[in-house]
Protein backbone atom coordinates (compact mmCIF):
# COMPACT_ATOMS: atom_id res chain seq x y z
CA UNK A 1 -24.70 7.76 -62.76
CA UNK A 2 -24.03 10.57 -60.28
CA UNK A 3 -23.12 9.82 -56.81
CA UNK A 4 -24.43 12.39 -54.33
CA UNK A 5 -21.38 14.33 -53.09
CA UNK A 6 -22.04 13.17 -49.45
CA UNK A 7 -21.31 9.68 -50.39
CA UNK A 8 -18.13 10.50 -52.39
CA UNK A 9 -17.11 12.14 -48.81
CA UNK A 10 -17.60 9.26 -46.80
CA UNK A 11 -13.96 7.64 -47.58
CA UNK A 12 -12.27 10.93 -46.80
CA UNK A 13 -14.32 11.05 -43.04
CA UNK A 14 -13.02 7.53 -42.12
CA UNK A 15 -10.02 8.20 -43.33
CA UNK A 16 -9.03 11.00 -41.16
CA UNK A 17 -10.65 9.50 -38.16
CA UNK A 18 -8.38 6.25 -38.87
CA UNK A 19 -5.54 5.79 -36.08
CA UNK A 20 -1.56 6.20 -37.41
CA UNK A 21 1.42 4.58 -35.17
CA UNK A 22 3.49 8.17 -35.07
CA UNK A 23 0.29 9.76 -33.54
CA UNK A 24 1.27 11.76 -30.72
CA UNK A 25 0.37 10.81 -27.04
CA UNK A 26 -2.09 13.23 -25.50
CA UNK A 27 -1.12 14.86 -22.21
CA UNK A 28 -2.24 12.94 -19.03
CA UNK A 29 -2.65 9.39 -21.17
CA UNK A 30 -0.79 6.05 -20.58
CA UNK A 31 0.16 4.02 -23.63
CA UNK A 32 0.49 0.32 -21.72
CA UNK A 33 -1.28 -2.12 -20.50
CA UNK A 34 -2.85 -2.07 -16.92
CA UNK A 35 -0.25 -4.16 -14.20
CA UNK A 36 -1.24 -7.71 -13.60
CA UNK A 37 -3.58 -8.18 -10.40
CA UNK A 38 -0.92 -9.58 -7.85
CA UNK A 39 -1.20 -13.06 -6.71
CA UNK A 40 -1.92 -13.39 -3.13
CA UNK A 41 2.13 -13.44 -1.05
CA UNK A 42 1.45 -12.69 2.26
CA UNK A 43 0.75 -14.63 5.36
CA UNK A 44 -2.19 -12.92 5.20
CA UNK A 45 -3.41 -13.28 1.87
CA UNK A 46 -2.91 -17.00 2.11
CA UNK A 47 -5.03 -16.99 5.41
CA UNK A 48 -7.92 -15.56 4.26
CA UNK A 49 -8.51 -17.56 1.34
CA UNK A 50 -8.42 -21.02 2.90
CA UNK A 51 -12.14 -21.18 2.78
CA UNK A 52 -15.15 -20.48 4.63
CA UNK A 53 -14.25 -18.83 8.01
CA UNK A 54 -16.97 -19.48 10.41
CA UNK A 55 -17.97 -17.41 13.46
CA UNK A 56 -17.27 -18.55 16.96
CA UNK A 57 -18.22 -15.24 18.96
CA UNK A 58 -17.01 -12.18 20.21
CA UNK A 59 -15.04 -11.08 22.76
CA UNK A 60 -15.42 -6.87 23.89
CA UNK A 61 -13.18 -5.10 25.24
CA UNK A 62 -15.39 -5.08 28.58
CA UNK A 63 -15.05 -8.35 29.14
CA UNK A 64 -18.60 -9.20 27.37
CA UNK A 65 -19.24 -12.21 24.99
CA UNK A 66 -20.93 -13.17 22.19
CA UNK A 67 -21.83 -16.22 21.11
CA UNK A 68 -24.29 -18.09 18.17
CA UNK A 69 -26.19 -20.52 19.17
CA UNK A 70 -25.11 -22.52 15.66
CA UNK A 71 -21.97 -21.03 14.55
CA UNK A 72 -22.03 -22.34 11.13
CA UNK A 73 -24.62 -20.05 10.02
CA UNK A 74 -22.44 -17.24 10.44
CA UNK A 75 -19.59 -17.42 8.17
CA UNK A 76 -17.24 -15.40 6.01
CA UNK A 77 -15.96 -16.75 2.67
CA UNK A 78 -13.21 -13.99 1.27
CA UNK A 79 -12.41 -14.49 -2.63
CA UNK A 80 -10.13 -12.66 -4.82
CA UNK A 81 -10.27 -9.10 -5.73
CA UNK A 82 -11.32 -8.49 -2.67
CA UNK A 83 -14.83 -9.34 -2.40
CA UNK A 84 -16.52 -11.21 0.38
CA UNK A 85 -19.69 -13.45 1.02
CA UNK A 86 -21.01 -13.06 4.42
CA UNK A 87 -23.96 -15.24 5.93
CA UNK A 88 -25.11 -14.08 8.81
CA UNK A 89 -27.95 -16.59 10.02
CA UNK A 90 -31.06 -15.98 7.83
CA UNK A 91 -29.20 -13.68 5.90
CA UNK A 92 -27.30 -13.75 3.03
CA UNK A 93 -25.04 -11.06 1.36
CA UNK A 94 -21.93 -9.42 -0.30
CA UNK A 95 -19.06 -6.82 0.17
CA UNK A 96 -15.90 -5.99 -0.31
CA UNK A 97 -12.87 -6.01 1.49
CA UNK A 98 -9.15 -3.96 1.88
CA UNK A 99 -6.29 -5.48 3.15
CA UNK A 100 -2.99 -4.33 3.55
CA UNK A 101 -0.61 -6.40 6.12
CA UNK A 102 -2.15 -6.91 9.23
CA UNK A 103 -4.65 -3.85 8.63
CA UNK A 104 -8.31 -5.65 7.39
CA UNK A 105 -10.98 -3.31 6.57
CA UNK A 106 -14.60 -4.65 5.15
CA UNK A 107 -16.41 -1.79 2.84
CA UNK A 108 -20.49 -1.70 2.88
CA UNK A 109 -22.28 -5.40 2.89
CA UNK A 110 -25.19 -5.60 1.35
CA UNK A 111 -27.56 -8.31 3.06
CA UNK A 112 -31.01 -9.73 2.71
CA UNK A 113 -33.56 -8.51 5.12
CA UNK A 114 -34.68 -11.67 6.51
CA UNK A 115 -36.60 -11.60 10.21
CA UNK A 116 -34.21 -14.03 11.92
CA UNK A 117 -35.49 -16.53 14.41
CA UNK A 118 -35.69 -14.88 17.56
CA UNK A 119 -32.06 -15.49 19.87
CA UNK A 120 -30.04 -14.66 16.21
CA UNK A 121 -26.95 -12.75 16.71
CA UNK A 122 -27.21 -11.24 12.69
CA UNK A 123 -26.91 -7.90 14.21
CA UNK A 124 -24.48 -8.42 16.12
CA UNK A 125 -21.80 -10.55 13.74
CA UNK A 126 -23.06 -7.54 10.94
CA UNK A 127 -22.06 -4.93 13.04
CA UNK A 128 -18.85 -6.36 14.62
CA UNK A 129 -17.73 -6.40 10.52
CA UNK A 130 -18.53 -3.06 9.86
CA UNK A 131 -16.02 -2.36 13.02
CA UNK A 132 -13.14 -4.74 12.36
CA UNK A 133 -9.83 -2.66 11.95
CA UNK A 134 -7.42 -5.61 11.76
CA UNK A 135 -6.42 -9.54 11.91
CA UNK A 136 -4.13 -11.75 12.77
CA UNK A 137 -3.65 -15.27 12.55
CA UNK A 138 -4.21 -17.10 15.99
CA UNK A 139 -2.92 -21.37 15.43
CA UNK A 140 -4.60 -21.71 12.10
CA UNK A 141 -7.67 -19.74 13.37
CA UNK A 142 -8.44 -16.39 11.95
CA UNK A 143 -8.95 -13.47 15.22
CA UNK A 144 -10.50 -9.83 13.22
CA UNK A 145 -9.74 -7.19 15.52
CA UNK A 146 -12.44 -4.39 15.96
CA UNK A 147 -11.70 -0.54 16.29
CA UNK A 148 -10.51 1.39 19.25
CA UNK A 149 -9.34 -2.18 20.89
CA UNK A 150 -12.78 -2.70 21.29
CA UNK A 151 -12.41 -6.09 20.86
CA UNK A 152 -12.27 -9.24 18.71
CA UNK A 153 -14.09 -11.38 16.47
CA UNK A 154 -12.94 -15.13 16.28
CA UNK A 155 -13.20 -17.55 13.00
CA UNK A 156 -12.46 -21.48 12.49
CA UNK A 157 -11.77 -22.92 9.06
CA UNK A 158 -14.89 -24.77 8.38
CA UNK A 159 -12.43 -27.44 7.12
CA UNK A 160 -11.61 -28.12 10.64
């Protein structure tokens, strides 16, 4: 019986496409593993991720307040990698986060679209995030600071 000579060429293909230890590293490649994801250190690190953070209002920079009416539907729950779940009365939804010392910075949040009872403060708590700059840790409670000193958003443990 007579193979076809495409067959009989088969073991040659996979063998030259096989991988040898002396083969030599391409320019611009990295032969190791990618670095562990750091555990969190920092003061800051370790404040964050004691829980769900929930909302207790606002403070601006002109002296004006904000303030739910039920602050435990407005809370902040930051988990590793930098990702954070946000409710925001109605509304549910997820983000990410950057921090680096004191500097906090929360990327895009995607929400649900819920119409919130009349008197909810959703657009307000969504938009203070989009502007927070910063944090610090104020007694145990968490204070984000918004950009331009415009002001402050303050957080309680829920634990508490």
């Amino acid at each position: 019986m007579r193979l076809p000579p495409i067959v009989l060429a088969i073991p040659l293909v996979v063998a030259a496409c096989g991988t040898s230890d002396n083969a030599p590293m391409l320019p611009g490649s990295v032969d190791a593993p990618p670095p562990p994801i750091a555990p969190a250190s920092d003061a800051g690190d370790a404040l964050l991720a004691t829980g769900i953070w929930v909302w207790q209002g606002s403070v601006m920079a002109d002296g004006t307040r904000v303030v739910p009416d039920t602050p435990a539907r407005y809370t902040l729950a930051f988990e590793p990698g930098g990702r954070v779940n946000v409710q925001a009365d109605c509304n549910r939804g997820s983000g990410g986060y950057l921090l680096n010392g004191s500097t906090l910075t929360f990327g895009p949040i995607a929400v649900t679209r819920a119409a919130c009872p009349p008197g909810s403060k959703d657009s307000e708590f969504l938009k203070g995030l989009a502007e927070v700059r910063g944090h610090r840790d104020d007694g145990g409670e968490l204070v984000l600071m918004l950009s331009g000193n415009a002001g402050s958003m303050r957080f309680r443990s829920a634990g508490r």
